[in-house]
Protein backbone atom coordinates (compact mmCIF):
# COMPACT_ATOMS: atom_id res chain seq x y z
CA UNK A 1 101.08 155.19 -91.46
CA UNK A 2 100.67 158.44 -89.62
CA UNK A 3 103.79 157.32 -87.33
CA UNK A 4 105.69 157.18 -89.76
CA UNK A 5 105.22 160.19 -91.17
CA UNK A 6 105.52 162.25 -88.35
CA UNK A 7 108.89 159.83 -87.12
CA UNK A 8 112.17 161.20 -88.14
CA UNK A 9 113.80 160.35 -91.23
CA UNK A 10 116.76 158.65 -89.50
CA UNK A 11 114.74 156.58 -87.05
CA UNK A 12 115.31 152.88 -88.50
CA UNK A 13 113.81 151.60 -85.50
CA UNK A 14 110.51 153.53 -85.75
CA UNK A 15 110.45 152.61 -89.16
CA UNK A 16 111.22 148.72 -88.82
CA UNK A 17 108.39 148.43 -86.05
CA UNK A 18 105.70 150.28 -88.17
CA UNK A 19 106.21 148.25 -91.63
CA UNK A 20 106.86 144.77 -89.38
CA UNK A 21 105.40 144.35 -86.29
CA UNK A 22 108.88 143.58 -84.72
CA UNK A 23 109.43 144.67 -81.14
CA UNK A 24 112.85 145.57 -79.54
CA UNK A 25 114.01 143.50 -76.47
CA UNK A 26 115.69 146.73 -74.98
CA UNK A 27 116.67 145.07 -72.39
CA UNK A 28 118.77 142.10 -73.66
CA UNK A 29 120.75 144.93 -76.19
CA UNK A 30 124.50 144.31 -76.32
CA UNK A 31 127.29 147.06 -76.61
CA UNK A 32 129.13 145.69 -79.85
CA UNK A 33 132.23 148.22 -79.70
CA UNK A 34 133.48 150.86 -77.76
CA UNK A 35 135.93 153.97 -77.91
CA UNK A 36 136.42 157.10 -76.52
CA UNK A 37 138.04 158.70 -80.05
CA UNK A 38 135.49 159.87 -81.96
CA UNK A 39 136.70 158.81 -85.45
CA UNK A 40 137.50 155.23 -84.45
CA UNK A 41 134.48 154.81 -83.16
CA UNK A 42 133.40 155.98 -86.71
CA UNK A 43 135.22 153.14 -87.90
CA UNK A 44 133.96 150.49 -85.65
CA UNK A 45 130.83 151.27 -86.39
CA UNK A 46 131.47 151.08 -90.32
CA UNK A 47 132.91 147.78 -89.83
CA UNK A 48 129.98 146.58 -87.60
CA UNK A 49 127.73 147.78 -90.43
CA UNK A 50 129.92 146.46 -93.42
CA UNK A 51 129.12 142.91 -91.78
CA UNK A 52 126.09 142.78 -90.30
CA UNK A 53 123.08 142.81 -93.04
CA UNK A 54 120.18 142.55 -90.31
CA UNK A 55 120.07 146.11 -89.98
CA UNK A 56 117.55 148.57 -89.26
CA UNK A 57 119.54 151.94 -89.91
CA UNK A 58 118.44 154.22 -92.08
CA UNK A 59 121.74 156.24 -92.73
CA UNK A 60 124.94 154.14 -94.11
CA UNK A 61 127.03 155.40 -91.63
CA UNK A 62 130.96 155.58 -92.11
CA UNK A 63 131.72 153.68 -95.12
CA UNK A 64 134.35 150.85 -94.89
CA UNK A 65 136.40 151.28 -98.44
CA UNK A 66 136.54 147.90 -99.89
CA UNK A 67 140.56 148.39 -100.41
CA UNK A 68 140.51 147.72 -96.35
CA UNK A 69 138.42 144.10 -96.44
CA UNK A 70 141.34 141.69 -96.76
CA UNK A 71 142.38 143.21 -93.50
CA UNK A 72 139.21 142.89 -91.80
CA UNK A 73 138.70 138.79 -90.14
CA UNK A 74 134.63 139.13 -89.87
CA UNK A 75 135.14 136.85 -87.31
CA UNK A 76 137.27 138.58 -84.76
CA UNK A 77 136.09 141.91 -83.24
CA UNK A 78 138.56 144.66 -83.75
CA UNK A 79 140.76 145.44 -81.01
CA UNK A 80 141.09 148.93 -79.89
């Protein structure tokens, strides 16, 4: 339990490894969204988030208000 301790308080991954055993496959990772503008990549992340519940982050992130679900199709990625 000293890891995790001395890991920071944001560091899901650190975390996740220490209480389960899991490891990472680093090298099969996949780049979900991407933008150059800061705050919609805010956004993309909050949506990525809002629908994906096998998460190991620590911090929320940008919340999705709930007025904006209708809009969102969970099954098409969002178009930048």
């Amino acid at each position: 339990m000293k890891a995790l301790k001395n890991a920071k308080k944001d560091n899901g991954l650190a975390f996740h490894h220490q209480k389960t055993g899991h490891d990472f496959d680093f090298d099969n990772t996949e780049i979900l969204q991407q933008d150059k503008n800061y705050w919609r990549r805010l956004i993309l992340e909050g949506i990525e988030i809002k629908y994906n519940e096998n998460l190991v982050n620590l911090q929320s992130g940008y919340m999705i208000d709930k007025c904006w679900i209708p809009f969102l199709d969970k099954t098409e990625k969002v178009q930048t």
